[in-house]
C-alpha atoms as a PDB file:
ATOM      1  CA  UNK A   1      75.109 -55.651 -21.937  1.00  0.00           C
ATOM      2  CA  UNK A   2      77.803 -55.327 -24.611  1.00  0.00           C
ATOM      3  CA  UNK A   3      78.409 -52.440 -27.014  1.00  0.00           C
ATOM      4  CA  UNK A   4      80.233 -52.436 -30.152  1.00  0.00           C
ATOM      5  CA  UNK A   5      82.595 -49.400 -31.479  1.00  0.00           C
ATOM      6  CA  UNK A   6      84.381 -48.699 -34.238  1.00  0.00           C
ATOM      7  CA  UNK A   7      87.330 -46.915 -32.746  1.00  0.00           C
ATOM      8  CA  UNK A   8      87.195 -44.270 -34.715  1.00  0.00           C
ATOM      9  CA  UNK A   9      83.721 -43.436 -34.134  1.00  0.00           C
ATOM     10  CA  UNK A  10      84.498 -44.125 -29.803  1.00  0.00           C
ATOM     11  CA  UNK A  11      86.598 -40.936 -29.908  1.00  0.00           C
ATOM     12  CA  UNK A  12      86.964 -37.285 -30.791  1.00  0.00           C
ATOM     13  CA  UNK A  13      89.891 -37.403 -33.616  1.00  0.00           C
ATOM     14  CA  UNK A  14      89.657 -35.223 -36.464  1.00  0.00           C
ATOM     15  CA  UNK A  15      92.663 -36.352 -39.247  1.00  0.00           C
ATOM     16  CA  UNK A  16      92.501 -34.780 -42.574  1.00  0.00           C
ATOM     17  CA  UNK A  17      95.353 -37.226 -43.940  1.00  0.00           C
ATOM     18  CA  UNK A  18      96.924 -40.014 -42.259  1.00  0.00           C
ATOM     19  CA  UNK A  19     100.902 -40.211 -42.689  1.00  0.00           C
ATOM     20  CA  UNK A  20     101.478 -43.664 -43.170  1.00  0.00           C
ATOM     21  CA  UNK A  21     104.762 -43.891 -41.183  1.00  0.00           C
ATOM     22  CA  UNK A  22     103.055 -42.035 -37.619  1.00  0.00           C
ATOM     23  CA  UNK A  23     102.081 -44.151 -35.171  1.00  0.00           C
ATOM     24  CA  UNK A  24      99.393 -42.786 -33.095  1.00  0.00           C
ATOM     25  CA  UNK A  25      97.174 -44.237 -30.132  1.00  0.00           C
ATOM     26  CA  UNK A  26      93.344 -43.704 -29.234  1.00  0.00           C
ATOM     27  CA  UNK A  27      92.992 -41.541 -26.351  1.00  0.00           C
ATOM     28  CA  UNK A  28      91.647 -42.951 -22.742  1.00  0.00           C
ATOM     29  CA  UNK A  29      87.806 -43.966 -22.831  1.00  0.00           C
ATOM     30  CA  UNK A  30      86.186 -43.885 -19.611  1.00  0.00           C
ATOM     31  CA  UNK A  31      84.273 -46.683 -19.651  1.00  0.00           C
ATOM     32  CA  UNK A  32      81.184 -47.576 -17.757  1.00  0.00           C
ATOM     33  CA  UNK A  33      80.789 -50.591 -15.149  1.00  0.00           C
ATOM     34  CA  UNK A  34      79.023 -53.721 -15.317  1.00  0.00           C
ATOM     35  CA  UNK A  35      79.050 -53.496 -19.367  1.00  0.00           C
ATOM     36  CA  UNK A  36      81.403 -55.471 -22.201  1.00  0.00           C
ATOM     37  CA  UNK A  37      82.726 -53.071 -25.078  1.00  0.00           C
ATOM     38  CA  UNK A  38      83.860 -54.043 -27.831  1.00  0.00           C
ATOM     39  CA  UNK A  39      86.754 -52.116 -29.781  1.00  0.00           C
ATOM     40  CA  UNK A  40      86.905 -52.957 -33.487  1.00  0.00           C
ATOM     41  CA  UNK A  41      90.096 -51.486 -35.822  1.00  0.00           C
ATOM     42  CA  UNK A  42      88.985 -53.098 -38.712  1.00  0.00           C
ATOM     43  CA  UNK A  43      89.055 -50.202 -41.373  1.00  0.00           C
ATOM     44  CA  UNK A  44      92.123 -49.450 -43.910  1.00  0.00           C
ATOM     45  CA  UNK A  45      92.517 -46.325 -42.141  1.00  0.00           C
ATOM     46  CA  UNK A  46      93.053 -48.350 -38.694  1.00  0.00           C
ATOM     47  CA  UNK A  47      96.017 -49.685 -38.911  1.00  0.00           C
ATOM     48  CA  UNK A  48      98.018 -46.200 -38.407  1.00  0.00           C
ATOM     49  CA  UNK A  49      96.700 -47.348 -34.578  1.00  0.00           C
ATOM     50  CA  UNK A  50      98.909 -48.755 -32.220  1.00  0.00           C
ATOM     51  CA  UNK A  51      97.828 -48.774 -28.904  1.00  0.00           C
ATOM     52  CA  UNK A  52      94.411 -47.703 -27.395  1.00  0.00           C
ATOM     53  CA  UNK A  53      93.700 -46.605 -23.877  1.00  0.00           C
ATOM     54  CA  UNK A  54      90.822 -47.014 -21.626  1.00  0.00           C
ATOM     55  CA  UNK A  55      90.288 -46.027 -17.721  1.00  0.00           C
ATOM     56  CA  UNK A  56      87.609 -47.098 -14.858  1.00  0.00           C
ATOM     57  CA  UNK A  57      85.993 -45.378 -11.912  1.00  0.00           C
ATOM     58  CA  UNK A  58      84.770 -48.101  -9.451  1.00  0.00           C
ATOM     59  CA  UNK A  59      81.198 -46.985  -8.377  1.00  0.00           C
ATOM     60  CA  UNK A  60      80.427 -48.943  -5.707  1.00  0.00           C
ATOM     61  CA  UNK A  61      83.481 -48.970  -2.266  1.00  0.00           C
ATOM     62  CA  UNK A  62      82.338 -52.016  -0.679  1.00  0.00           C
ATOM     63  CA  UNK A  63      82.920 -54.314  -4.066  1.00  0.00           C
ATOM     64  CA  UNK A  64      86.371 -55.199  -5.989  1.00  0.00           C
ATOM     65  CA  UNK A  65      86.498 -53.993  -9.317  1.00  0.00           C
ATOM     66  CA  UNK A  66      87.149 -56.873 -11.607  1.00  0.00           C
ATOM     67  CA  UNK A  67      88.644 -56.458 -15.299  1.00  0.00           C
ATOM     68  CA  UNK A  68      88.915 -58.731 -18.370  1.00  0.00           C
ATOM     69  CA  UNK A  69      90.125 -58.029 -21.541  1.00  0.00           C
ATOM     70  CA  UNK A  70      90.851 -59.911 -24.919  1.00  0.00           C
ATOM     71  CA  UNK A  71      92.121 -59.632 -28.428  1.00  0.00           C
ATOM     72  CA  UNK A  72      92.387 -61.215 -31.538  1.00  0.00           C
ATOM     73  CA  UNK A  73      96.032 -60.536 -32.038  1.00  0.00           C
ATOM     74  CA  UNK A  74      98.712 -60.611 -29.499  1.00  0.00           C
ATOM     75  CA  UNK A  75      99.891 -56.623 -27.397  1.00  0.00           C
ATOM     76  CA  UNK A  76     101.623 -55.166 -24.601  1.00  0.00           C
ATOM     77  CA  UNK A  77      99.048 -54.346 -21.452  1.00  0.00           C
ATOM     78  CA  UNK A  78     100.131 -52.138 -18.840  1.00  0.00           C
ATOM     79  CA  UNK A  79      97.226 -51.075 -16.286  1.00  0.00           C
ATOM     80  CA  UNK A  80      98.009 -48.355 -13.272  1.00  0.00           C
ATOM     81  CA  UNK A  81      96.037 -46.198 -10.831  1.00  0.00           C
ATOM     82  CA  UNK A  82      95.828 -42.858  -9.655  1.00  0.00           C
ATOM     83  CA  UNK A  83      93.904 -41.125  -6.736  1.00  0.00           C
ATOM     84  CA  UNK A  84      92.807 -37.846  -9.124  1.00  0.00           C
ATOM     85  CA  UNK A  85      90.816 -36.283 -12.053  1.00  0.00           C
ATOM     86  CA  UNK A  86      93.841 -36.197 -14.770  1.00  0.00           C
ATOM     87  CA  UNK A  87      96.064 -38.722 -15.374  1.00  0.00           C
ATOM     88  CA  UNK A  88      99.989 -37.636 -15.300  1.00  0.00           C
ATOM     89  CA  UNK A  89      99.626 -34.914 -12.782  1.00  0.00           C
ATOM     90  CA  UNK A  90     101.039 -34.457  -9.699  1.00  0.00           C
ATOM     91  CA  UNK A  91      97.906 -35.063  -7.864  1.00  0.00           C
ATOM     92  CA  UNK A  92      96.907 -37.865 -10.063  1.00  0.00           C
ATOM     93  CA  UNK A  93     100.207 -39.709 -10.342  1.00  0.00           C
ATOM     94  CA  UNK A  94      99.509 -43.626 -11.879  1.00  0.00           C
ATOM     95  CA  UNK A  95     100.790 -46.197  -9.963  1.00  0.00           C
ATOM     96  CA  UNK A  96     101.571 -49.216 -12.228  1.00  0.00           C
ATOM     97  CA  UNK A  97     100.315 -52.460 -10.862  1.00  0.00           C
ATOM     98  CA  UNK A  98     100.172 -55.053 -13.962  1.00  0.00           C
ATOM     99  CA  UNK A  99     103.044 -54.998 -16.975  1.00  0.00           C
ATOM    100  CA  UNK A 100     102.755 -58.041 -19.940  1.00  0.00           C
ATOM    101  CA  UNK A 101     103.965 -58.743 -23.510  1.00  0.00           C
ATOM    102  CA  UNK A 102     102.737 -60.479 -26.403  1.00  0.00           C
ATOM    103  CA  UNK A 103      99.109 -61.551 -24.385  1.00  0.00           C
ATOM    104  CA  UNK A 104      95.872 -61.821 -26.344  1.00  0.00           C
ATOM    105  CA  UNK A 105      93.971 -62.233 -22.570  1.00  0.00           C
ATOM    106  CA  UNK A 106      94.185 -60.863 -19.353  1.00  0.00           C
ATOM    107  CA  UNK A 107      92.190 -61.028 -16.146  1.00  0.00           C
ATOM    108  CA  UNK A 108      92.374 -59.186 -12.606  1.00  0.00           C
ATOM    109  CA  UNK A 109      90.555 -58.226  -9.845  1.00  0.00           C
ATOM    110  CA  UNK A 110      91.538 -55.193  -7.761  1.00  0.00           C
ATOM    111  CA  UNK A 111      90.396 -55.454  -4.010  1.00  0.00           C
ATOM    112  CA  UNK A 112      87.965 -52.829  -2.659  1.00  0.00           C
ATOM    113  CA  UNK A 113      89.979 -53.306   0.487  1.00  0.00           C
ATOM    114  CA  UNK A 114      93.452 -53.060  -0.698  1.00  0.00           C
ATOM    115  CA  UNK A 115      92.765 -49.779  -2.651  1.00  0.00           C
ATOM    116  CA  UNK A 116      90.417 -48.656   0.085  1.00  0.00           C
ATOM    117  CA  UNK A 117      87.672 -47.628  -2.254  1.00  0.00           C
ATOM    118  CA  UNK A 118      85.963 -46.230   0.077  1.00  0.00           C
ATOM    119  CA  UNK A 119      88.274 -43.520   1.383  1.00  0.00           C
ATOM    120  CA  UNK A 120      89.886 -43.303  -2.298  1.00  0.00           C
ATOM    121  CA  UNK A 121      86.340 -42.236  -3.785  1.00  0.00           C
ATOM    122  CA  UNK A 122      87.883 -40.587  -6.985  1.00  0.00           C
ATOM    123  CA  UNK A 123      90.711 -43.640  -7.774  1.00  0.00           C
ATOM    124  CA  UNK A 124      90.560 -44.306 -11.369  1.00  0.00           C
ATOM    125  CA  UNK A 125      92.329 -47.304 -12.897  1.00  0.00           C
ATOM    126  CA  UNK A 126      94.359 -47.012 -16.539  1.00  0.00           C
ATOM    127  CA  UNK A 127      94.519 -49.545 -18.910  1.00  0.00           C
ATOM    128  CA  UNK A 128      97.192 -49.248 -21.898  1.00  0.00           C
ATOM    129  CA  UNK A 129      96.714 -51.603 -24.791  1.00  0.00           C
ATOM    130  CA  UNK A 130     100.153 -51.373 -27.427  1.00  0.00           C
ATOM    131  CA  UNK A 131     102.312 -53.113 -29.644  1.00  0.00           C
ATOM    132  CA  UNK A 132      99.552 -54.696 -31.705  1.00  0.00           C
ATOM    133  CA  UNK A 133      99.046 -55.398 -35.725  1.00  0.00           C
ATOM    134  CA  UNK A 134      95.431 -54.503 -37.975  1.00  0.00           C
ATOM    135  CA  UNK A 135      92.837 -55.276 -37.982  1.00  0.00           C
ATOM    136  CA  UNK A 136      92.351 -56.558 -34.565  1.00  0.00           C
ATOM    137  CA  UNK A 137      89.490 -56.466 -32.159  1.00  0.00           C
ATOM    138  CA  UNK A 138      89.450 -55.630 -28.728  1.00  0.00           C
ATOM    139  CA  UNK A 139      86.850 -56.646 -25.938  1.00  0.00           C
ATOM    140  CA  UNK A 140      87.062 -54.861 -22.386  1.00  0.00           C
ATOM    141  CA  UNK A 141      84.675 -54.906 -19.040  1.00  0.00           C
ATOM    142  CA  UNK A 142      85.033 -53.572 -15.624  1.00  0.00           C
ATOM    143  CA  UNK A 143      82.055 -55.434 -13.540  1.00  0.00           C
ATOM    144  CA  UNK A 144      81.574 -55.245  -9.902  1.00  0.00           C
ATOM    145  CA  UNK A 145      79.154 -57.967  -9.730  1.00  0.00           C
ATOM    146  CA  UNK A 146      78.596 -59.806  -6.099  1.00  0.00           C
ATOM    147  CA  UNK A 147      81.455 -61.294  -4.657  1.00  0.00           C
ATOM    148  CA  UNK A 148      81.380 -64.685  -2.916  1.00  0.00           C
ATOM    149  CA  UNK A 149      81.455 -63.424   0.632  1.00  0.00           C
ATOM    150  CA  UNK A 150      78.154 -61.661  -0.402  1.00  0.00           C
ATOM    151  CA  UNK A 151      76.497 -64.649  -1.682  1.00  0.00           C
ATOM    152  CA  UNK A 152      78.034 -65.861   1.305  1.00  0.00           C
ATOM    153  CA  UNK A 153      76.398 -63.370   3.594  1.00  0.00           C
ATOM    154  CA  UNK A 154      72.859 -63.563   1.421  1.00  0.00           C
ATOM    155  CA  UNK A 155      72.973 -67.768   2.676  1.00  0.00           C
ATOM    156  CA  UNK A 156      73.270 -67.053   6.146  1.00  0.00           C
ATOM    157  CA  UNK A 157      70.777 -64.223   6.362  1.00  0.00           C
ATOM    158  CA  UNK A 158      68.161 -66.363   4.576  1.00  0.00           C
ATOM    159  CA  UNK A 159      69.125 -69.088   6.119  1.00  0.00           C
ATOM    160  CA  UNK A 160      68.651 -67.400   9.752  1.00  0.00           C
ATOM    161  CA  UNK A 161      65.215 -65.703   8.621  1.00  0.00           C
ATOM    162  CA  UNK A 162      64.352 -69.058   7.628  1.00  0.00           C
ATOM    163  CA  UNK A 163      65.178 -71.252  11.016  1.00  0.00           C
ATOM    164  CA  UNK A 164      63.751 -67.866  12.656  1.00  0.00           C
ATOM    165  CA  UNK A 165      60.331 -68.415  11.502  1.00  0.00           C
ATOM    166  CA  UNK A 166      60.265 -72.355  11.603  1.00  0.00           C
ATOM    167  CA  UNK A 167      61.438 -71.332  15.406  1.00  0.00           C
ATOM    168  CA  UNK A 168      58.093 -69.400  15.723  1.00  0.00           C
ATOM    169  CA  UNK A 169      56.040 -71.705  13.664  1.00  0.00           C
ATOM    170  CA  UNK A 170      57.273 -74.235  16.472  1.00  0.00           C
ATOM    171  CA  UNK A 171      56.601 -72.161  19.172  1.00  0.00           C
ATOM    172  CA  UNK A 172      53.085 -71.312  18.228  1.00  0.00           C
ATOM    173  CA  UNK A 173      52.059 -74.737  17.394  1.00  0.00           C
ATOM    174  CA  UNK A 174      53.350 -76.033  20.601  1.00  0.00           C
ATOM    175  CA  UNK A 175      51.525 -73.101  22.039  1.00  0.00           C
ATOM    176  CA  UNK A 176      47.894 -74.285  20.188  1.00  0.00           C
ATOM    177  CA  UNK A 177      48.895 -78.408  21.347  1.00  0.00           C
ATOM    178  CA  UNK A 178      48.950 -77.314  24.661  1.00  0.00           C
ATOM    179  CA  UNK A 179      45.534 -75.093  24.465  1.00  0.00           C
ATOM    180  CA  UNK A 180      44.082 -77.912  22.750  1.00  0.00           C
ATOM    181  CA  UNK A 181      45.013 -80.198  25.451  1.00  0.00           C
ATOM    182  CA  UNK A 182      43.617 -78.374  28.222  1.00  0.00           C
ATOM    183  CA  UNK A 183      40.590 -78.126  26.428  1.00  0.00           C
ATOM    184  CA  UNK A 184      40.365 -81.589  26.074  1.00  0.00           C
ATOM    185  CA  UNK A 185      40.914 -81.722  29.919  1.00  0.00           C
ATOM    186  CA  UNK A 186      37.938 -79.479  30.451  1.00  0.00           C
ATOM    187  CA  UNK A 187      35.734 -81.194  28.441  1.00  0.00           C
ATOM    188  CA  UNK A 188      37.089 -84.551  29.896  1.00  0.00           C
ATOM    189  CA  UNK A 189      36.526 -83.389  33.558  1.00  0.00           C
ATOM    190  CA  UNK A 190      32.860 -81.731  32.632  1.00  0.00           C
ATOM    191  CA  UNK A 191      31.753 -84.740  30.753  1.00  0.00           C
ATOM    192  CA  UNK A 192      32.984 -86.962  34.015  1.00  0.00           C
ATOM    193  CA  UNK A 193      30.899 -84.470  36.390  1.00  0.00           C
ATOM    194  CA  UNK A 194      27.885 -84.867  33.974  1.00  0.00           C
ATOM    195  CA  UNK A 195      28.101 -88.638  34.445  1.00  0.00           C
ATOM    196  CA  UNK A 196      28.620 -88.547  37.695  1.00  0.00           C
ATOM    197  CA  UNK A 197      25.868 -86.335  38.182  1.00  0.00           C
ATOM    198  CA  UNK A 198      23.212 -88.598  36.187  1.00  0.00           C
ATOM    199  CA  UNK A 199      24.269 -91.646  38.523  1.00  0.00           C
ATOM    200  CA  UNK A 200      23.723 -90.112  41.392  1.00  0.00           C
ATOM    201  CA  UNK A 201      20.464 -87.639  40.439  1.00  0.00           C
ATOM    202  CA  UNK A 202      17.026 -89.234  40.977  1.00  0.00           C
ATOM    203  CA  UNK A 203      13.721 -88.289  42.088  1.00  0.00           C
ATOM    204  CA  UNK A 204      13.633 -87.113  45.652  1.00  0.00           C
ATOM    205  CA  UNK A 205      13.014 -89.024  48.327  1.00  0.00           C
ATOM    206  CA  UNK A 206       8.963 -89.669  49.568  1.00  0.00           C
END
C-alpha cells in the first residue's frame, strides 16, 4: 500500500512567514510497517526544507526490518537506533549504524537477531534525510515481509505433510491389497471345497 504526503500536510508546523535565509527540517514521522510513503516538497513554500526525518518501530521480533528509500535529487542519509521512547535522551541514546553523501537510493536490512528484537521490544530506528535542493520527492518503507529461511521453513513443512500422507496413503492401500488378497484366498479355497464336494457327492449307496 503506498501513501502520498505533502510534507507540509505529514506534520504539525504552524509558520506565519517563512524567512527565506532559515533552514529548517521536518520533524521525525513514525511511520508504519509493511507500507511505501511518499514525501513530496513540491510547493514554493518547500524549499525553506532541508532535511526531513522519519523513525520505525519493528512490530514483529522474529523478522529483520528491511528499509528502502529514494529521491529524485541527490542528500546526506544518516540512520541510527535507540533502545527508548525519545530520541536524544539518556535512556534513548541513537546509535549510528549507516552515514552517506550525495545518494539518491539506499537499501538495508537490520537483523532481528543482531538487534535482538525480541528482548529490545521498544528499539526504534532513525532515519535523517539532509543536504538536498526543491522540489524533490522522497519515497520511504520499512517492510518485514517473510524472509527466505521462512519460505525456507514453509517448503519443508509442506513438503513433510505431504510425503506424510502419501506415507499413509501407502500404508493403507497396502493394507486393502493384502485384505483383498486373502479374500481372494477364501473364495479360492471355498470354491475348491465346493468342487471337490460335487465330485465326490452322489446318491447314496442301495
Amino acid at each position: 500500500m503506498i501513501y502520498h504526503f505533502l510534507a507540509l500536510n505529514c506534520v504539525s508546523l504552524h509558520f506565519k512567514k517563512m524567512v527565506p535565509d532559515v533552514c529548517l527540517s521536518v520533524p521525525a514521522d513514525n511511520l508504519l510497517i509493511d507500507y511505501q510513503f511518499t514525501f513530496s516538497l513540491l510547493q514554493e513554500d518547500d524549499h525553506h526544507y532541508t532535511a526531513i526525518n522519519f523513525m520505525a518501530t519493528p512490530e514483529q521480533s522474529n523478522k529483520n526490518l528491511d528499509m528502502s528509500i529514494n529521491a529524485s535529487n541527490n542528500f546526506n542519509l544518516n540512520i541510527t537506533w535507540s533502545i527508548g521512547s525519545t530520541a536524544g535522551t539518556i535512556s534513548g541514546e541513537e546509535v549510528p549504524i549507516v552515514s552517506k553523501t550525495n545518494i539518491q537510493e539506499h537499501r538495508d536490512s537490520f537483523s532481528c537477531e543482531k538487534f535482538n528484537f525480541r528482548v529490545n521490544s521498544n528499539i526504534t530506528f532513525y532515519v535523517y534525510v539532509s543536504n538536498f535542493s526543491w522540489p524533490i520527492k522522497i519515497q520511504i518503507a520499512f517492510s518485514q515481509h517473510n524472509s527466505i529461511m521462512d519460505l525456507v521453513q514453509f517448503f519443508v513443512t509442506f513438503f513433510s505433510c505431504f510425503l506424510s500422507l502419501l506415507l499413509v496413503a501407502a500404508v493403507v492401500w497396502k493394507v486393502k491389497q493384502t485384505c483383498w488378497a486373502s479374500r481372494r484366498r477364501e473364495v479360492g479355497h471355498i470354491s475348491s471345497a465346493v468342487v471337490i464336494f460335487g465330485n465326490h457327492g452322489g446318491v447314496p449307496g442301495r
